[in-house]
N, C-alpha and C. Protein backbone atom coordinates (compact mmCIF):
# COMPACT_ATOMS: atom_id res chain seq x y z
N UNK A 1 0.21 81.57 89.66
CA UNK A 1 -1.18 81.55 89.26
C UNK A 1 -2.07 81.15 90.43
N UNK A 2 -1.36 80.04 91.11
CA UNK A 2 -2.27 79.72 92.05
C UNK A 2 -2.60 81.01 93.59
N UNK A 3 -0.97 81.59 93.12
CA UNK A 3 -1.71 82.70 94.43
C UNK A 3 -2.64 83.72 94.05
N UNK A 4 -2.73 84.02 92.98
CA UNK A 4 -3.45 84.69 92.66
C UNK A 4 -5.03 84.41 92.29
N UNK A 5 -5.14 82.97 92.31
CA UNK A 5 -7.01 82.71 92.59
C UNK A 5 -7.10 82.81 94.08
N UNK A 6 -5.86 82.29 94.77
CA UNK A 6 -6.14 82.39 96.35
C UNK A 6 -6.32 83.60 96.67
N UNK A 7 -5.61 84.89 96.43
CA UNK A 7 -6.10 86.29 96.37
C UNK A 7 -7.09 86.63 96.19
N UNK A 8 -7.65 86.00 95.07
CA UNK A 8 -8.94 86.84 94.60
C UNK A 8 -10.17 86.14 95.42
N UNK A 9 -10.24 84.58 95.84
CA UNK A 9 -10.74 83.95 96.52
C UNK A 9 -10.89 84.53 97.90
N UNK A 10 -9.84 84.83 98.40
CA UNK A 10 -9.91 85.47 99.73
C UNK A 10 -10.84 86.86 99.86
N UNK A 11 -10.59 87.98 98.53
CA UNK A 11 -10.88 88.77 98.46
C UNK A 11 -12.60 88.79 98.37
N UNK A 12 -13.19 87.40 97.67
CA UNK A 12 -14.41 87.43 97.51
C UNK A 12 -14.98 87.19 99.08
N UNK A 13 -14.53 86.31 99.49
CA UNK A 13 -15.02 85.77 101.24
C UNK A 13 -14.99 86.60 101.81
N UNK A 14 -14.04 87.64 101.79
CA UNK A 14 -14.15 89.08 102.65
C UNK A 14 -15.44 90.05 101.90
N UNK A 15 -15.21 90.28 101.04
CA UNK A 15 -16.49 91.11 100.29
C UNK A 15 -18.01 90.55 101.16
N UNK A 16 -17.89 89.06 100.53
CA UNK A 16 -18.96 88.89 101.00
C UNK A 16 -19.35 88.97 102.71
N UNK A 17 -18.27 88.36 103.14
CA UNK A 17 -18.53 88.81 104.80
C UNK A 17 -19.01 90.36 104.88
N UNK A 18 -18.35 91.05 104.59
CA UNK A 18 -18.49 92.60 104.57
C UNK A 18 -20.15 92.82 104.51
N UNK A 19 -20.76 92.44 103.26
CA UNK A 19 -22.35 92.42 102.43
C UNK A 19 -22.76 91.63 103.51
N UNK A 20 -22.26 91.01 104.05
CA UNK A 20 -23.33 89.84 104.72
C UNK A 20 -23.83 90.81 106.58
N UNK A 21 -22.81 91.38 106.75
CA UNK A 21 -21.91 92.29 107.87
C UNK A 21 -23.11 93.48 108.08
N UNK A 22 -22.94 93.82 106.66
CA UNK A 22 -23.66 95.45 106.68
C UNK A 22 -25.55 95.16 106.42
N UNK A 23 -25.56 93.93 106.00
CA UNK A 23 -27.30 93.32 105.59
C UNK A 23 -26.90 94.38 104.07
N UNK A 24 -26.94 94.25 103.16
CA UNK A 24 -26.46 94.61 101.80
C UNK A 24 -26.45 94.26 100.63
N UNK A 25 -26.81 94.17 99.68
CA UNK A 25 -27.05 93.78 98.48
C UNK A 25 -25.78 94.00 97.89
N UNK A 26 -25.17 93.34 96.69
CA UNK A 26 -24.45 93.66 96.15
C UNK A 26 -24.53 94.71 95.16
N UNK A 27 -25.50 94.89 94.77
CA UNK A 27 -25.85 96.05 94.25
C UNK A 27 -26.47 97.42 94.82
N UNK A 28 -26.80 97.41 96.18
CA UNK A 28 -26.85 98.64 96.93
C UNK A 28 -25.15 98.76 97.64
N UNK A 29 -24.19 97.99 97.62
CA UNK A 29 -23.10 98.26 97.98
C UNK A 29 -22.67 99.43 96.59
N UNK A 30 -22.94 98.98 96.11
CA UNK A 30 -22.57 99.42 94.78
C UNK A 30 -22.60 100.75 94.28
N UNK A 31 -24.03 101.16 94.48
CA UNK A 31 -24.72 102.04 94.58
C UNK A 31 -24.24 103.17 95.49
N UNK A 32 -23.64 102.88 96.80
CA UNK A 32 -23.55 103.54 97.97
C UNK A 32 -21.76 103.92 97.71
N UNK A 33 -21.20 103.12 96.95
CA UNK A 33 -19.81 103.22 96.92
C UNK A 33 -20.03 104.44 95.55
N UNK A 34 -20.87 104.48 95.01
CA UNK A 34 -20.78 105.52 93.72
C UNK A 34 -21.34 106.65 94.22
N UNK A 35 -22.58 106.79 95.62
CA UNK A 35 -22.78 108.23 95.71
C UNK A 35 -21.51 108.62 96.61
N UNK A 36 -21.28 107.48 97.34
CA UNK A 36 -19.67 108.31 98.47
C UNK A 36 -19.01 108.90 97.51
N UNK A 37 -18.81 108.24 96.28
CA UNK A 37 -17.64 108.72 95.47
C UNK A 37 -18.06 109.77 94.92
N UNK A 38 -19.27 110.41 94.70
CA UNK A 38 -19.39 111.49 93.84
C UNK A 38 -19.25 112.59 95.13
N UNK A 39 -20.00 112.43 96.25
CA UNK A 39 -20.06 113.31 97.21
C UNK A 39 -18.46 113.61 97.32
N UNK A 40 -17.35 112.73 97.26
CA UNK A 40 -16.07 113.01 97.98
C UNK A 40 -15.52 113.68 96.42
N UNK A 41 -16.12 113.93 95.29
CA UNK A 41 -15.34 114.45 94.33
C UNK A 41 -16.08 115.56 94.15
N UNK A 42 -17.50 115.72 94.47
CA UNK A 42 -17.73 117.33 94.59
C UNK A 42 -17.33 117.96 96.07
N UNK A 43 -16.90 117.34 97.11
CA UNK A 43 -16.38 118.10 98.33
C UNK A 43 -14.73 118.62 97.70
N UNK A 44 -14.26 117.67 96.47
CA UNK A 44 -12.55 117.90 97.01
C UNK A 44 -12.74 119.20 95.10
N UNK A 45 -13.94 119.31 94.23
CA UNK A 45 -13.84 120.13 93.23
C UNK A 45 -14.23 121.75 94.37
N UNK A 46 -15.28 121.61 95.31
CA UNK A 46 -15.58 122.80 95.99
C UNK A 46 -13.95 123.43 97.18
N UNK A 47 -13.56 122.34 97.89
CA UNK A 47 -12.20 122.69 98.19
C UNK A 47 -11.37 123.50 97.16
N UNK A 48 -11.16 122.91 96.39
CA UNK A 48 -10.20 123.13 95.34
C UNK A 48 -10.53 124.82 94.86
N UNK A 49 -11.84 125.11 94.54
CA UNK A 49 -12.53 126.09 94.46
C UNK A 49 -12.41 127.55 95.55
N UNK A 50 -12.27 126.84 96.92
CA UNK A 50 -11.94 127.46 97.86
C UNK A 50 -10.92 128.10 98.27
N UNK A 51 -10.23 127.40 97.26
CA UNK A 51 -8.06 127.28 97.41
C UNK A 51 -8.42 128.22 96.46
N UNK A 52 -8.78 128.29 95.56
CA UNK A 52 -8.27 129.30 94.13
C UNK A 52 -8.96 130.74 94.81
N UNK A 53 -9.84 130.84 95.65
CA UNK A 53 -10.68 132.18 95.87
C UNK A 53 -9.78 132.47 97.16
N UNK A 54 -9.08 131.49 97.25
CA UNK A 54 -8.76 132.18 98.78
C UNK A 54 -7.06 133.00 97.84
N UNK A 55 -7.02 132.29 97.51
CA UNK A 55 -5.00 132.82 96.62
C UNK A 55 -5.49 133.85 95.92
N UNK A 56 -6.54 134.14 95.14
CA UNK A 56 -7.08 135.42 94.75
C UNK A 56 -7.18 136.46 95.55
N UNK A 57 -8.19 136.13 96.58
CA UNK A 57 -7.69 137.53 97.77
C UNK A 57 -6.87 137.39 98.70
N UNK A 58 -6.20 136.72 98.67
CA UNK A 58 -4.85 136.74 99.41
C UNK A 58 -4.08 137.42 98.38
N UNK A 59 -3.58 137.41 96.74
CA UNK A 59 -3.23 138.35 95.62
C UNK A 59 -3.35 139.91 95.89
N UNK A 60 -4.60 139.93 95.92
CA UNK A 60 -5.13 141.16 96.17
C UNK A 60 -5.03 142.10 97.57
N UNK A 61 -5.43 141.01 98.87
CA UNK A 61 -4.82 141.61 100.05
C UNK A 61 -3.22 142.25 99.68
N UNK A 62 -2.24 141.60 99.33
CA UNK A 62 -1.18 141.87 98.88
C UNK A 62 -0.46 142.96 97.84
N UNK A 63 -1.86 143.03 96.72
CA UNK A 63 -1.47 144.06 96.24
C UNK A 63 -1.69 145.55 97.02
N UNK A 64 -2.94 145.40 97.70
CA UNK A 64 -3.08 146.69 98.69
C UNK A 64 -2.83 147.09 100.28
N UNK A 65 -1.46 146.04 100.04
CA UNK A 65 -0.78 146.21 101.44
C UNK A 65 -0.05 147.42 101.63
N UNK A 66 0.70 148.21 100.17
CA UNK A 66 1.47 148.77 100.39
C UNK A 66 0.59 150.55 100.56
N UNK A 67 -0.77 150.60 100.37
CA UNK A 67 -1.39 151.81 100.81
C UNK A 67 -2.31 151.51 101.86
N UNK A 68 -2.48 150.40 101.93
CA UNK A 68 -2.81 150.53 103.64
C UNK A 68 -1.62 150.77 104.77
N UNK A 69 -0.20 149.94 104.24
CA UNK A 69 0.36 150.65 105.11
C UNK A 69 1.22 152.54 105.04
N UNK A 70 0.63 153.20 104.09
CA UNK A 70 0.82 154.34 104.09
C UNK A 70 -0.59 155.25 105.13
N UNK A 71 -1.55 154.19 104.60
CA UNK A 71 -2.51 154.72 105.17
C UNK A 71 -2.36 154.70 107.04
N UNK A 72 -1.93 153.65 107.16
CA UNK A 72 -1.16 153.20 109.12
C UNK A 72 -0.43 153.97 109.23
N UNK A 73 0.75 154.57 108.61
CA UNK A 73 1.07 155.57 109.39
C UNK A 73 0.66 156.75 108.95
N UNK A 74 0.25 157.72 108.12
CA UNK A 74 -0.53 158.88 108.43
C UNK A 74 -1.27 158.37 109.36
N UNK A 75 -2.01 157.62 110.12
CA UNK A 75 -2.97 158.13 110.73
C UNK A 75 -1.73 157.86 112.32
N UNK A 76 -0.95 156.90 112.24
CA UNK A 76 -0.08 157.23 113.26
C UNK A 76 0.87 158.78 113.54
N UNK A 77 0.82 159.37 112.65
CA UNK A 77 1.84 160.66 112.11
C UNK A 77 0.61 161.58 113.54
N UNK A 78 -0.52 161.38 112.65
CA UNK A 78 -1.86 162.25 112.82
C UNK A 78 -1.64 162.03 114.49
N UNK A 79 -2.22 160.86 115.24
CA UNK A 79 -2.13 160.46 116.62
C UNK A 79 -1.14 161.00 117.20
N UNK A 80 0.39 161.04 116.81
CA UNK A 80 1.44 161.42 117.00
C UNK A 80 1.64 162.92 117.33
N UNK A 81 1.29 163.57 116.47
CA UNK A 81 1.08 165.07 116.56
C UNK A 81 0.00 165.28 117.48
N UNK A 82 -1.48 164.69 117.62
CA UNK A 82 -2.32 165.31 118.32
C UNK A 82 -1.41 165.26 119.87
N UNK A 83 -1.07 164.11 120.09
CA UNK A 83 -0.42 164.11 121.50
C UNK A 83 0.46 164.91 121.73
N UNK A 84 1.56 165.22 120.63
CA UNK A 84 2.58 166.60 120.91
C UNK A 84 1.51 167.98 121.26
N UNK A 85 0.48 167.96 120.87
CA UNK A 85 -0.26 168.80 121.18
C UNK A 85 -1.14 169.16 122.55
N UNK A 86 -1.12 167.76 122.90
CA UNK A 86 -2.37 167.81 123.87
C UNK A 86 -1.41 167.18 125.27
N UNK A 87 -0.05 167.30 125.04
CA UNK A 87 0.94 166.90 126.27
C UNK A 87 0.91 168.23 126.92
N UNK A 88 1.31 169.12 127.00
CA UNK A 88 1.46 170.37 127.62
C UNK A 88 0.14 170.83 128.00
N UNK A 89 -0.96 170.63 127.65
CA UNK A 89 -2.20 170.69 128.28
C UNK A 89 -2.36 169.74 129.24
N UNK A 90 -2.81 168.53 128.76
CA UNK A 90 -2.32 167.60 130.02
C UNK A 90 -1.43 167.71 131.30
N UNK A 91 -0.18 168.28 130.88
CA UNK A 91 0.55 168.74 132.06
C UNK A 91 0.28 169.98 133.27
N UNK A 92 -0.58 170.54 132.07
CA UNK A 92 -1.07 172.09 133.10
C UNK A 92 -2.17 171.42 133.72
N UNK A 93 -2.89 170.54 133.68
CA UNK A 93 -4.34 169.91 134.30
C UNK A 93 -3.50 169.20 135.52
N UNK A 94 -2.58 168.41 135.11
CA UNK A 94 -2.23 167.48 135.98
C UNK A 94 -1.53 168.31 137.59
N UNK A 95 -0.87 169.75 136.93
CA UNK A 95 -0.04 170.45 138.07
C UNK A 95 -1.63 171.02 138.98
N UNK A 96 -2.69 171.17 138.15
CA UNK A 96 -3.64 171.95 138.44
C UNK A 96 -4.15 171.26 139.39
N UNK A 97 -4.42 170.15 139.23
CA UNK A 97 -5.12 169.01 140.12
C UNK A 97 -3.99 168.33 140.98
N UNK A 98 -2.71 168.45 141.14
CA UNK A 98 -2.11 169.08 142.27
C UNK A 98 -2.66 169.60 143.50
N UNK A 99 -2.01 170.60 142.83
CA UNK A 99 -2.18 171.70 143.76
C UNK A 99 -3.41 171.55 144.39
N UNK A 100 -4.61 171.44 143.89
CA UNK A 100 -5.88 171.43 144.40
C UNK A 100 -5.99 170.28 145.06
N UNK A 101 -5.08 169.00 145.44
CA UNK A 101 -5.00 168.25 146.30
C UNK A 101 -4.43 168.48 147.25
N UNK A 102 -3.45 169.27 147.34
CA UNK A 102 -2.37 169.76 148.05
C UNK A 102 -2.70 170.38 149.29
N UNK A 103 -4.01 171.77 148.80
CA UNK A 103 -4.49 172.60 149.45
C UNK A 103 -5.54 171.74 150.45
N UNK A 104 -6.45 170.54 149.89
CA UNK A 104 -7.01 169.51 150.42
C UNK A 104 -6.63 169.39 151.86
């Protein structure tokens, strides 16, 4: 029993040092400990908020992964072919501009 008034005793001498510390009322401590607390419970309800919108489109990124990646390669297929196409042209430019150095 007795440590426990010495606890609470101690605990008051510190409080009050603290109030005495900050120039403070005990009732603007008070005050200031209830808006911190509301500010830190609407920062951690808007987090929380943030978490659920973000796992939503992260859901959704996920569901339309599998036609975007159809969509990546047609257009790689597409790139793919233009170059089978445009290699043998390239090659006739490149012998062309050759030669025309050659003669240089």
């Amino acid at each position: 029993m007795k440590t426990i008034i010495k606890v609470i005793g101690a605990s008051a001498v510190l409080f009050g040092a603290h109030l005495y510390a900050r120039k403070e009322t005990p009732t603007e401590f008070i005050n200031r400990v209830k808006i911190e607390f509301l500010k830190k419970r609407q920062a951690y309800s808007d987090w929380r908020q943030s978490y659920r919108d973000f796992k939503a489109a992260l859901e959704k990124f996920k569901q339309q992964l599998p036609e975007m990646t159809q969509a990546i390669n047609a257009i790689q297929r597409d790139v793919d072919e233009a170059m089978f196409q445009i290699e043998p042209r390239v090659d006739e430019i490149n012998k062309a501009t050759n030669k025309m150095n050659q003669n240089h």
